[in-house]
PDB file of N, CA and C in Angstrom:
ATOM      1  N   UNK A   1     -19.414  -5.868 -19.910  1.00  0.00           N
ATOM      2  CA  UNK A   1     -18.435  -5.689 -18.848  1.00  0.00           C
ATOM      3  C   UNK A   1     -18.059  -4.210 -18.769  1.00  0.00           C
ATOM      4  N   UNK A   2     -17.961  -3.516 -17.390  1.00  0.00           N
ATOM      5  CA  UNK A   2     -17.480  -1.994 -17.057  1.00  0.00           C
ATOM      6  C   UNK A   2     -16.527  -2.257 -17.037  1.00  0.00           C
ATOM      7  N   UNK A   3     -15.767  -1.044 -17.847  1.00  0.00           N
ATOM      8  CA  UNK A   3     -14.311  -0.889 -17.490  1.00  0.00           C
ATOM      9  C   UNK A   3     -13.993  -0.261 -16.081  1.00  0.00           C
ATOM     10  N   UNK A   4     -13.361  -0.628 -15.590  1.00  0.00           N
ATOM     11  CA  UNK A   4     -12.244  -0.648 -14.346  1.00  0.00           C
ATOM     12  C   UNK A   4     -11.675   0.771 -14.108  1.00  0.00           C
ATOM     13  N   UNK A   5     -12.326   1.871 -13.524  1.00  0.00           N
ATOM     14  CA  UNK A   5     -11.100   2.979 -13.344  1.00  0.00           C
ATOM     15  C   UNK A   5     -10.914   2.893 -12.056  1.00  0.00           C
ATOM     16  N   UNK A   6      -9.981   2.706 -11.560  1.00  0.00           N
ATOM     17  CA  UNK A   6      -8.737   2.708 -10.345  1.00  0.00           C
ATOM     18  C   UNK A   6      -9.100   4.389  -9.943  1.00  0.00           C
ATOM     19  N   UNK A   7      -9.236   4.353  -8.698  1.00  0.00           N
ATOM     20  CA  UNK A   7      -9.871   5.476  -7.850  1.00  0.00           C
ATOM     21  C   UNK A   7      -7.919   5.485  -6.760  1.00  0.00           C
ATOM     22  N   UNK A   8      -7.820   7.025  -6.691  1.00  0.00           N
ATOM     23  CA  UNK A   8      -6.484   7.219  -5.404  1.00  0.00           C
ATOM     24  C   UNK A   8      -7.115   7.290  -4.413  1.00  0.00           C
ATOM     25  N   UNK A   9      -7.132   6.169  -3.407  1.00  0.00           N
ATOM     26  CA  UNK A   9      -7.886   6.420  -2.298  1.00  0.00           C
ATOM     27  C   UNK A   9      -6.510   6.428  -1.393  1.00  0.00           C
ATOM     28  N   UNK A  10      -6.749   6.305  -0.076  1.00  0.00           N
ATOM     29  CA  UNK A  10      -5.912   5.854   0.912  1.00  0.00           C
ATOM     30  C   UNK A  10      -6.772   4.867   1.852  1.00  0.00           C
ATOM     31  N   UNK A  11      -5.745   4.414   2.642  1.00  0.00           N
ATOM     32  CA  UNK A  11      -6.019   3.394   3.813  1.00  0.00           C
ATOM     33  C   UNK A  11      -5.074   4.357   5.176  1.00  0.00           C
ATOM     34  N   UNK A  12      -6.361   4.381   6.396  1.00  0.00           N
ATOM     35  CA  UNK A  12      -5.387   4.389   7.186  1.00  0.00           C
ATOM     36  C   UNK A  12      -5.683   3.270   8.718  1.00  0.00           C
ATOM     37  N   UNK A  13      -6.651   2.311   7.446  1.00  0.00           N
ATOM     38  CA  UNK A  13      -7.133   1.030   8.663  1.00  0.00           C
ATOM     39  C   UNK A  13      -8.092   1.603   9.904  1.00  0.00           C
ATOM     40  N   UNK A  14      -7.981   2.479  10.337  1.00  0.00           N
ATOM     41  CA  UNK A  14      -8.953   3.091  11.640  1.00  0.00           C
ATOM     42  C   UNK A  14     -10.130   3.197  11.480  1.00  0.00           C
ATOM     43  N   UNK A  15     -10.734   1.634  12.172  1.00  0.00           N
ATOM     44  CA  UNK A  15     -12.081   1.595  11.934  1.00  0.00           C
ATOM     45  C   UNK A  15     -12.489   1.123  10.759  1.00  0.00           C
ATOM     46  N   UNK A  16     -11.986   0.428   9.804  1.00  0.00           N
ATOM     47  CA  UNK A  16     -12.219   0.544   8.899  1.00  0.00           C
ATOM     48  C   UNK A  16     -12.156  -1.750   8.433  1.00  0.00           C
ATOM     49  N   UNK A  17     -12.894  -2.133   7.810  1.00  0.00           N
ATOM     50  CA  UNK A  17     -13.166  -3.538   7.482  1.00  0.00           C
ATOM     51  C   UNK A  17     -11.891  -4.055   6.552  1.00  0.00           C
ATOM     52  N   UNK A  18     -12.297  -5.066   6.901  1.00  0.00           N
ATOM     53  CA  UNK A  18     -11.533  -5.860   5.809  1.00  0.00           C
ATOM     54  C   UNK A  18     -11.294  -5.790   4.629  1.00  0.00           C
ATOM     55  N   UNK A  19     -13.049  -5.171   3.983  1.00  0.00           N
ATOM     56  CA  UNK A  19     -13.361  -5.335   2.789  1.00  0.00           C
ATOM     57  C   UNK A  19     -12.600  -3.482   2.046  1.00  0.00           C
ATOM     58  N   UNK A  20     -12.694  -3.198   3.134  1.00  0.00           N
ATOM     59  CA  UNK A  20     -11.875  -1.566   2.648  1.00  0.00           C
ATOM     60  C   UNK A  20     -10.299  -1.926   2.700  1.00  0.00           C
ATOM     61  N   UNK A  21      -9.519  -2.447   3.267  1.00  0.00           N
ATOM     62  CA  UNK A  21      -8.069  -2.849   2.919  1.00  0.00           C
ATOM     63  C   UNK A  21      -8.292  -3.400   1.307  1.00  0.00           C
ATOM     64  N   UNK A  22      -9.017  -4.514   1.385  1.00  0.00           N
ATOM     65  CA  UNK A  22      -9.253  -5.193   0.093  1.00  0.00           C
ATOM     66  C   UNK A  22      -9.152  -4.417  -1.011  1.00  0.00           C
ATOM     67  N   UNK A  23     -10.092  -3.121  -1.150  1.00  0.00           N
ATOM     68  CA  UNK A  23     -10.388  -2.456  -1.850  1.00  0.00           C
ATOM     69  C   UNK A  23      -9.235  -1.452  -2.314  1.00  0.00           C
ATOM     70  N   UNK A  24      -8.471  -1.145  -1.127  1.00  0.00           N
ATOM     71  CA  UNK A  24      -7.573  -0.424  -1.112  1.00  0.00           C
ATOM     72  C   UNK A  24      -6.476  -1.066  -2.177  1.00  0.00           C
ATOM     73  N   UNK A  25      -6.148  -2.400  -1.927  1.00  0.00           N
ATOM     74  CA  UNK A  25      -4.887  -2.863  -2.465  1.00  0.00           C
ATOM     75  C   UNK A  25      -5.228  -3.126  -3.851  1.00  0.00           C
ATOM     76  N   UNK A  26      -6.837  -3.454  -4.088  1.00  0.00           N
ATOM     77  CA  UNK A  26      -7.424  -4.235  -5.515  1.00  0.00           C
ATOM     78  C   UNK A  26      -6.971  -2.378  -6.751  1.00  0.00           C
ATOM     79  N   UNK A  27      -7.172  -1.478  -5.394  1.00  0.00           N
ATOM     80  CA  UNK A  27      -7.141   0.235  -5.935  1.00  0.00           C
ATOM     81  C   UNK A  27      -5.511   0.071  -6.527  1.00  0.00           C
ATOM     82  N   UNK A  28      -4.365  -0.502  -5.354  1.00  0.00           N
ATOM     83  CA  UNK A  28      -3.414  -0.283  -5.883  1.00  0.00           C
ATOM     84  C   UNK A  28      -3.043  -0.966  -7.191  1.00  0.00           C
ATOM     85  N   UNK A  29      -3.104  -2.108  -6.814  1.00  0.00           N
ATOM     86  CA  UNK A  29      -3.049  -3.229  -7.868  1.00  0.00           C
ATOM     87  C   UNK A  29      -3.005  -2.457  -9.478  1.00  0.00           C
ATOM     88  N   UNK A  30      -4.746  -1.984  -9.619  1.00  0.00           N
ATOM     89  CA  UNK A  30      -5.270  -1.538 -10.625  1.00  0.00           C
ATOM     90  C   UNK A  30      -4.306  -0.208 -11.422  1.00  0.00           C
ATOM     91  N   UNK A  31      -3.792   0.789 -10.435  1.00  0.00           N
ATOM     92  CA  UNK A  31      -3.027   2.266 -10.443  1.00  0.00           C
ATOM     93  C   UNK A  31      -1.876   1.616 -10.858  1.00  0.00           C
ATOM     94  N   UNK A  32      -1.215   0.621  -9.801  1.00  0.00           N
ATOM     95  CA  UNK A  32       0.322   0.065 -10.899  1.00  0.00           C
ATOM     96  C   UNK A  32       0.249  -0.033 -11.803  1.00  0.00           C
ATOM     97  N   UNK A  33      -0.482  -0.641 -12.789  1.00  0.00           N
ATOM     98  CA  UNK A  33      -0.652  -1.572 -13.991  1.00  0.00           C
ATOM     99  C   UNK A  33      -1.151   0.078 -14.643  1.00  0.00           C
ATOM    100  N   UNK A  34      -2.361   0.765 -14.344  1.00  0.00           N
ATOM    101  CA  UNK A  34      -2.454   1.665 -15.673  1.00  0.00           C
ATOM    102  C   UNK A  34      -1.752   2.916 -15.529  1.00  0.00           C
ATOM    103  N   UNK A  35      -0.440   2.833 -14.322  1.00  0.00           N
ATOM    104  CA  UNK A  35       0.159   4.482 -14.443  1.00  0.00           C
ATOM    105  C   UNK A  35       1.878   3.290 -14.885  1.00  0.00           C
ATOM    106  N   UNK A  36       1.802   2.174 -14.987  1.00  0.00           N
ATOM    107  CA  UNK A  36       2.805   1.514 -15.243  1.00  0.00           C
ATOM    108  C   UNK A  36       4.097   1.703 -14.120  1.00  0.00           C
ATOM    109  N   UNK A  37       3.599   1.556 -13.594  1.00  0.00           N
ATOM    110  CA  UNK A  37       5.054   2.023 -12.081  1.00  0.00           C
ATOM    111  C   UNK A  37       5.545   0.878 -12.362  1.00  0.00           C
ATOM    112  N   UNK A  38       6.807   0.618 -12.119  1.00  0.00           N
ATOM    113  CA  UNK A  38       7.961  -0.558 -12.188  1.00  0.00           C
ATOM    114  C   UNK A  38       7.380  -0.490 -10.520  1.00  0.00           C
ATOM    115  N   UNK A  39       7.888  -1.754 -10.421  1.00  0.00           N
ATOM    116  CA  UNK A  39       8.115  -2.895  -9.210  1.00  0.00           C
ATOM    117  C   UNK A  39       8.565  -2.152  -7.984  1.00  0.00           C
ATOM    118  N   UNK A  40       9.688  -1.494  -8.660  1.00  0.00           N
ATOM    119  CA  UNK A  40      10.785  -0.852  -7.567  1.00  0.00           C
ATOM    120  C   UNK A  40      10.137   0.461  -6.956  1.00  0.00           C
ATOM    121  N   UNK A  41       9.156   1.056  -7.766  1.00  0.00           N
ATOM    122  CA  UNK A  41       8.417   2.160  -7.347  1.00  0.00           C
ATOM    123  C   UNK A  41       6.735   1.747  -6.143  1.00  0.00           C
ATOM    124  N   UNK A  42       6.602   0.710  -6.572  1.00  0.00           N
ATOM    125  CA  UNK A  42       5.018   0.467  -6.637  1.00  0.00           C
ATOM    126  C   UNK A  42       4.975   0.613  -4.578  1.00  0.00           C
ATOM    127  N   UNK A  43       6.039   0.389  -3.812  1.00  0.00           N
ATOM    128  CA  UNK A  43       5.807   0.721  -2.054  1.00  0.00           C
ATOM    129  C   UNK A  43       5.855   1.736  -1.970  1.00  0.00           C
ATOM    130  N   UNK A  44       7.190   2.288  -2.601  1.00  0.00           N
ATOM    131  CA  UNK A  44       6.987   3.865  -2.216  1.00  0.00           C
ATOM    132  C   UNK A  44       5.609   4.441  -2.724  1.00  0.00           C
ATOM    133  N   UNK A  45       4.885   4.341  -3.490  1.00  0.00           N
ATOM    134  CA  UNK A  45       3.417   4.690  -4.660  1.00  0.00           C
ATOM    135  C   UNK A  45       2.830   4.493  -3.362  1.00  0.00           C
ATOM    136  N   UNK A  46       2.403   3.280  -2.941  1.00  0.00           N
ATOM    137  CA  UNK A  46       1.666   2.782  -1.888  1.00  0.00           C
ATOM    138  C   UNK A  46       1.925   3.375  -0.357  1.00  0.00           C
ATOM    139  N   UNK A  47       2.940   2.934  -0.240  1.00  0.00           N
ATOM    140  CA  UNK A  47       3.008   4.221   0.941  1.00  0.00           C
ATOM    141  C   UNK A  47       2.308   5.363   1.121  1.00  0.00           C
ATOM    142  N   UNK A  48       2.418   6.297   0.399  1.00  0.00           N
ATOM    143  CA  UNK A  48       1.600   7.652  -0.044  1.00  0.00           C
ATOM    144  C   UNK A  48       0.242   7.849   0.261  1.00  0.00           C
ATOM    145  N   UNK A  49      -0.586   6.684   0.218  1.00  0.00           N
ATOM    146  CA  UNK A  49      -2.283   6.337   0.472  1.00  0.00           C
ATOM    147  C   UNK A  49      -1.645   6.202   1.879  1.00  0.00           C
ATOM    148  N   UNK A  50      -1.092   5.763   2.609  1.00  0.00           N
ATOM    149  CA  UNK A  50      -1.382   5.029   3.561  1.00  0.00           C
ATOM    150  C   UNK A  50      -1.569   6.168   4.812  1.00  0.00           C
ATOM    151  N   UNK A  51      -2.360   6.423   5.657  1.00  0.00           N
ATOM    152  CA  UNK A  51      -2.409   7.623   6.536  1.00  0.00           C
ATOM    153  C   UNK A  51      -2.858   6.800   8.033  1.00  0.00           C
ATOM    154  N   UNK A  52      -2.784   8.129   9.234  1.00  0.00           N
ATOM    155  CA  UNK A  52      -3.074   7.489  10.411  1.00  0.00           C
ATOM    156  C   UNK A  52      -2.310   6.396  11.150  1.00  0.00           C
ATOM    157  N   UNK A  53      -3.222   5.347  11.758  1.00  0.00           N
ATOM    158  CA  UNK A  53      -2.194   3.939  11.965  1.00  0.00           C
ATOM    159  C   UNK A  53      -2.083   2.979  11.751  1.00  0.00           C
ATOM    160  N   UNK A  54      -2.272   3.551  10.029  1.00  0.00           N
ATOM    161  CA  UNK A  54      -1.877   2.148   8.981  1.00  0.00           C
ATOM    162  C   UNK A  54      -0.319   3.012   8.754  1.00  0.00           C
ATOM    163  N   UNK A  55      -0.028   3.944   8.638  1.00  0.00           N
ATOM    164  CA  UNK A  55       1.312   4.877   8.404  1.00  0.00           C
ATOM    165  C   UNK A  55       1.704   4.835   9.483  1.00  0.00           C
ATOM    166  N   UNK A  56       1.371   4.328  11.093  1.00  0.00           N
ATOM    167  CA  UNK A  56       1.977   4.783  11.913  1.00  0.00           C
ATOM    168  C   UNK A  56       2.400   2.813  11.909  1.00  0.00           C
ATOM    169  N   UNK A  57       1.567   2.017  12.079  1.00  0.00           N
ATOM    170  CA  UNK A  57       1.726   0.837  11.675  1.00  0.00           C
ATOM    171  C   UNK A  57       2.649   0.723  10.746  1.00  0.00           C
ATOM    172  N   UNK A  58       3.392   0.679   9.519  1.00  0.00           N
ATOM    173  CA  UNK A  58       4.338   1.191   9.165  1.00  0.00           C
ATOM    174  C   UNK A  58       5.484   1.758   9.078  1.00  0.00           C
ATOM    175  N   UNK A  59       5.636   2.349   9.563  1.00  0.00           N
ATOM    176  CA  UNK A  59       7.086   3.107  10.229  1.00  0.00           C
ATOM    177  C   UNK A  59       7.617   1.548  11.044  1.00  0.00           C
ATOM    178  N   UNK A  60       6.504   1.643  11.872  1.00  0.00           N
ATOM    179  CA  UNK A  60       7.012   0.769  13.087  1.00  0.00           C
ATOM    180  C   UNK A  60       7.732  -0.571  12.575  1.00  0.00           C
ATOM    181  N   UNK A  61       6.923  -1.259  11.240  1.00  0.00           N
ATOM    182  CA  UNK A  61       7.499  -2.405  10.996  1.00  0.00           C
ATOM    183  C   UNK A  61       9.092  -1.920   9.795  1.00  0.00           C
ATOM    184  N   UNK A  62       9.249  -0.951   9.229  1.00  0.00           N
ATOM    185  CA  UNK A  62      10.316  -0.741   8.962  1.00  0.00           C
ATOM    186  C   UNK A  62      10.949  -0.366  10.036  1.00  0.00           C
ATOM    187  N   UNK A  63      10.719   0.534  10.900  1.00  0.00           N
ATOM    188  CA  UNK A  63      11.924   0.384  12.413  1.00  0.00           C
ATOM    189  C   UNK A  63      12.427  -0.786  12.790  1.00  0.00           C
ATOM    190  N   UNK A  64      11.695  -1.911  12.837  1.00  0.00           N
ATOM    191  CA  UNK A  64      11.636  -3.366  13.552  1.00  0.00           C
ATOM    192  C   UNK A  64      12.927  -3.571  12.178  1.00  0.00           C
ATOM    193  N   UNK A  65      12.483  -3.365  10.836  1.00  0.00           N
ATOM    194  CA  UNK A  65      13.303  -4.227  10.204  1.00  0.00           C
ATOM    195  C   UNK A  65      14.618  -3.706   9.742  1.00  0.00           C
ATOM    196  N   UNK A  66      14.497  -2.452  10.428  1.00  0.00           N
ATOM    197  CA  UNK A  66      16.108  -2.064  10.795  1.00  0.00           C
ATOM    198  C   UNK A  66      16.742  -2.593  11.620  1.00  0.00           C
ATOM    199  N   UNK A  67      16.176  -2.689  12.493  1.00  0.00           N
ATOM    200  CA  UNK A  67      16.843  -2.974  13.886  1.00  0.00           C
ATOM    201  C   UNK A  67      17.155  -4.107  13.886  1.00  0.00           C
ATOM    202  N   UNK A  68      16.097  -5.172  13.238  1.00  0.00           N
ATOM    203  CA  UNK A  68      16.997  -6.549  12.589  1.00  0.00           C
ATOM    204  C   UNK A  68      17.900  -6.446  11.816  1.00  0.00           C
ATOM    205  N   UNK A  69      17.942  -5.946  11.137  1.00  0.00           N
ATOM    206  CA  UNK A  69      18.916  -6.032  10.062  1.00  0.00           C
ATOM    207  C   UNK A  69      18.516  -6.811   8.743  1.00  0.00           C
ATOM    208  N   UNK A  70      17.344  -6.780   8.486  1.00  0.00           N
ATOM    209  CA  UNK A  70      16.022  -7.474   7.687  1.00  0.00           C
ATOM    210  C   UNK A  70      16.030  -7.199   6.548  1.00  0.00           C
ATOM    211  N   UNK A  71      15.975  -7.949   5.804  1.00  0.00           N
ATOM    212  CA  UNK A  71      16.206  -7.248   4.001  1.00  0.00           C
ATOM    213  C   UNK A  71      14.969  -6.079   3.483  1.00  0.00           C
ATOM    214  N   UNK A  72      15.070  -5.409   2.875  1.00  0.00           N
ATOM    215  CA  UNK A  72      13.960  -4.057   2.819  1.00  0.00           C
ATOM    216  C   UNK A  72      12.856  -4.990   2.244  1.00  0.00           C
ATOM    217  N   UNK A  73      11.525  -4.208   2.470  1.00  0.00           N
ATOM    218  CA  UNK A  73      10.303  -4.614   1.505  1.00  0.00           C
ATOM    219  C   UNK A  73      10.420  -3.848   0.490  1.00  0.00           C
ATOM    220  N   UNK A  74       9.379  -4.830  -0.176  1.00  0.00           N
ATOM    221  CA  UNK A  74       8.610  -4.902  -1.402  1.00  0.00           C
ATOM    222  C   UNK A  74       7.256  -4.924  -1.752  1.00  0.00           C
ATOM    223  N   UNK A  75       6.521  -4.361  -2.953  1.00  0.00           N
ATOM    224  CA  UNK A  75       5.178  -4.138  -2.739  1.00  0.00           C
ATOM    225  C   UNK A  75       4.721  -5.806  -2.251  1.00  0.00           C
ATOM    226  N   UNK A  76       5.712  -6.489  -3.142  1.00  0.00           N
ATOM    227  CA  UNK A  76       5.358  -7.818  -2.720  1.00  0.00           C
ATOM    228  C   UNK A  76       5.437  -8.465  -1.507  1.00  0.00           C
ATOM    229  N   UNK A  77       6.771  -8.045  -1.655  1.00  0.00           N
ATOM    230  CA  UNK A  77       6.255  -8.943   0.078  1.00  0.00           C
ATOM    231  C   UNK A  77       6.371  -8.147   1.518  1.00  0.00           C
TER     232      UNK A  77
END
């Protein structure tokens, strides 16, 4: 079995498959766990990759969940 090194990529979705989101999050997944980010850090962490209009995608759904009045996210949910 290869060990696993977690690559900093980004996502900014444009043009880009399914299997590259996948990859992206399997990237984050992997970076939480071996840079040990607590919970409370791991969106803001993630955020940071995110460029283009996966970041512009973004904004927008935290705008929306201001404007509701929507409880904040989480890497989780």
């Amino acid at each position: 079995e290869e060990d696993y090194e977690p690559q900093y990529i980004t996502y900014s979705g444009y043009s880009q498959t399914t299997d590259a989101y996948l990859k992206w999050e399997e990237n984050m997944e992997a970076s939480f766990q071996s840079n040990q980010v607590p919970l409370a850090e791991q969106l803001p962490y993630a955020l940071d990759t995110l460029t283009g209009p996966a970041y512009e995608w973004w904004e927008q759904e935290e705008n929306t969940r201001v404007y509701y009045n929507e409880p904040a996210h989480t890497w989780e949910s």
